[in-house]
Protein backbone atom coordinates (compact mmCIF):
# COMPACT_ATOMS: atom_id res chain seq x y z
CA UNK A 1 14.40 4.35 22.08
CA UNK A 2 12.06 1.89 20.90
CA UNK A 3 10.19 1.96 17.85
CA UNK A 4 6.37 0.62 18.13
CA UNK A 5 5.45 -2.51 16.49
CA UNK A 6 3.16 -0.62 14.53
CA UNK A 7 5.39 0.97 12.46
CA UNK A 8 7.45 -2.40 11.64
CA UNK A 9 4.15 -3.95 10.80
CA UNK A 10 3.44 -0.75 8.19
CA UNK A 11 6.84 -0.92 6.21
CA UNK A 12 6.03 -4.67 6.11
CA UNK A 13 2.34 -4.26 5.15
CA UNK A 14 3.77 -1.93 2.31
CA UNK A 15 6.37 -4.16 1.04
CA UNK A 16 3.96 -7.36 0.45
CA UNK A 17 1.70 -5.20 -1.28
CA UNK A 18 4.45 -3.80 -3.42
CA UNK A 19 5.36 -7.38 -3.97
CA UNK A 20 1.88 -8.74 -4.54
CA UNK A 21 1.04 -5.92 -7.19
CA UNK A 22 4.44 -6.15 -8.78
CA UNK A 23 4.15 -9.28 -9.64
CA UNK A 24 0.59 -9.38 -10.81
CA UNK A 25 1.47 -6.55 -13.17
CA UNK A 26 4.96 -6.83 -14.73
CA UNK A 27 5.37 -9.17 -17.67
CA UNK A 28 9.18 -9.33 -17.25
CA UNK A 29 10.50 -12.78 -14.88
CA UNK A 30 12.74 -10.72 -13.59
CA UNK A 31 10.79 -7.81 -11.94
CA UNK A 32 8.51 -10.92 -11.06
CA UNK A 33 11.36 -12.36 -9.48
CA UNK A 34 12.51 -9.04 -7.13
CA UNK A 35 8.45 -8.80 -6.45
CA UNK A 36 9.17 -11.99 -5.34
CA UNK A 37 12.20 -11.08 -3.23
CA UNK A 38 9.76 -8.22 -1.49
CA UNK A 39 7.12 -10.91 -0.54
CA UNK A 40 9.90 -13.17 1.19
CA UNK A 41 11.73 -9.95 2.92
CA UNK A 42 8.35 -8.54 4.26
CA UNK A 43 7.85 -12.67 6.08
CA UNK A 44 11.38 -11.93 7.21
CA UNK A 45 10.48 -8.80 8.61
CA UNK A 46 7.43 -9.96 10.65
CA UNK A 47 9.18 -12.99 11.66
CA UNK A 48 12.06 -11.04 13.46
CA UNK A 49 9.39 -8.05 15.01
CA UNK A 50 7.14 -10.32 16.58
CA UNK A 51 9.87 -12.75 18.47
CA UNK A 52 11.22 -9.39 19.55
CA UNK A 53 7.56 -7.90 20.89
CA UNK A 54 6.25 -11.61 21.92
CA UNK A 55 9.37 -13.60 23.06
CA UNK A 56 12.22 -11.36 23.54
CA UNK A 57 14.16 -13.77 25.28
CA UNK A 58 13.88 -16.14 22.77
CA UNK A 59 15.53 -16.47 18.78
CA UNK A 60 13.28 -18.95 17.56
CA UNK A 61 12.04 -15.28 15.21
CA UNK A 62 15.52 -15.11 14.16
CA UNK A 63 16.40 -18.21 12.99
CA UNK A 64 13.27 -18.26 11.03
CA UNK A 65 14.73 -15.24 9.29
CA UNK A 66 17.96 -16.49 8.69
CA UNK A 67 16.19 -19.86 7.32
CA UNK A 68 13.53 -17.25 5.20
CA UNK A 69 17.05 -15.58 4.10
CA UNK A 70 18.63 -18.83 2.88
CA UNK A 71 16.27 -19.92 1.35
CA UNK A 72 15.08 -17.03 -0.79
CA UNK A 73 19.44 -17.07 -1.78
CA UNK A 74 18.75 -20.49 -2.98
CA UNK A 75 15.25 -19.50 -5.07
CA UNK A 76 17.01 -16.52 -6.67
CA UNK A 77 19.97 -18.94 -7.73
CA UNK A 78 17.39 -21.67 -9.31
CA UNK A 79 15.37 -18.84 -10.65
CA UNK A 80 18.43 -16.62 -12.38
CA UNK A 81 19.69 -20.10 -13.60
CA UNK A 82 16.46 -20.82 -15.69
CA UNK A 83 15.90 -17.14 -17.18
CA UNK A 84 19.33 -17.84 -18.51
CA UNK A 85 18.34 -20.66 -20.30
CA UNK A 86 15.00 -19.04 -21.27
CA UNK A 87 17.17 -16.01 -22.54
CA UNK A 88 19.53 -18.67 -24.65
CA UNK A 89 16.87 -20.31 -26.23
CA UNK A 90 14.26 -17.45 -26.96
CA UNK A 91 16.80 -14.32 -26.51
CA UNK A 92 14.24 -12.63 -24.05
CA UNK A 93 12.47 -13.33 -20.96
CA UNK A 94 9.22 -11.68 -21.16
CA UNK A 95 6.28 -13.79 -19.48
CA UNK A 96 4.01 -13.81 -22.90
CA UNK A 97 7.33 -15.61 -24.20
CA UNK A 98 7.32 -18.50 -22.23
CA UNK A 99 4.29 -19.84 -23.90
CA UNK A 100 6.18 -20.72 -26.81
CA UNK A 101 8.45 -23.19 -25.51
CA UNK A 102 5.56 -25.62 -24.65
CA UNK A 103 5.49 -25.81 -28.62
């Protein structure tokens, strides 16, 4: 059975958004940072449908969600590593918080 493209594209569609408001909205890095994580997994997600739908024969869609995948791994690494410093040095990581260590 195959599932339309349509219905890839919605769950997609929904997950940027979810991303996109989440991260306008929280104050916290690390809800920013799973927003984040949404944004990069909805790419994924259209980068996989439409090599499937356009070039089925073809992985070039795959290996750009793989590469997304990697990628995102390494960005959650770099990112967890700094709100552990922030956290050592101001004992939270609120966004409003941040502005203090410019001072």
């Amino acid at each position: 059975m195959n599932i339309p493209i349509e219905y890839y594209l919605i769950v997609s569609t929904v997950m940027l958004v979810a991303g996109i408001y989440g991260f306008l909205t929280r104050k916290n890095i690390l809800a920013m940072l799973i927003s984040v994580e949404l944004i990069l997994n909805a790419t994924d997600i259209n980068f996989a449908v439409f090599n499937r739908y356009l070039y089925p024969n073809h992985l070039e869609g795959h290996f750009f969600t793989l590469f997304g995948i990697v990628i995102a791994a390494a960005e959650t690494a770099v990112a967890i590593a700094i709100m552990i410093n922030i956290y050592r040095n101001l004992r939270s990581i609120e966004n409003k918080d941040i502005e203090k260590m410019k001072h």
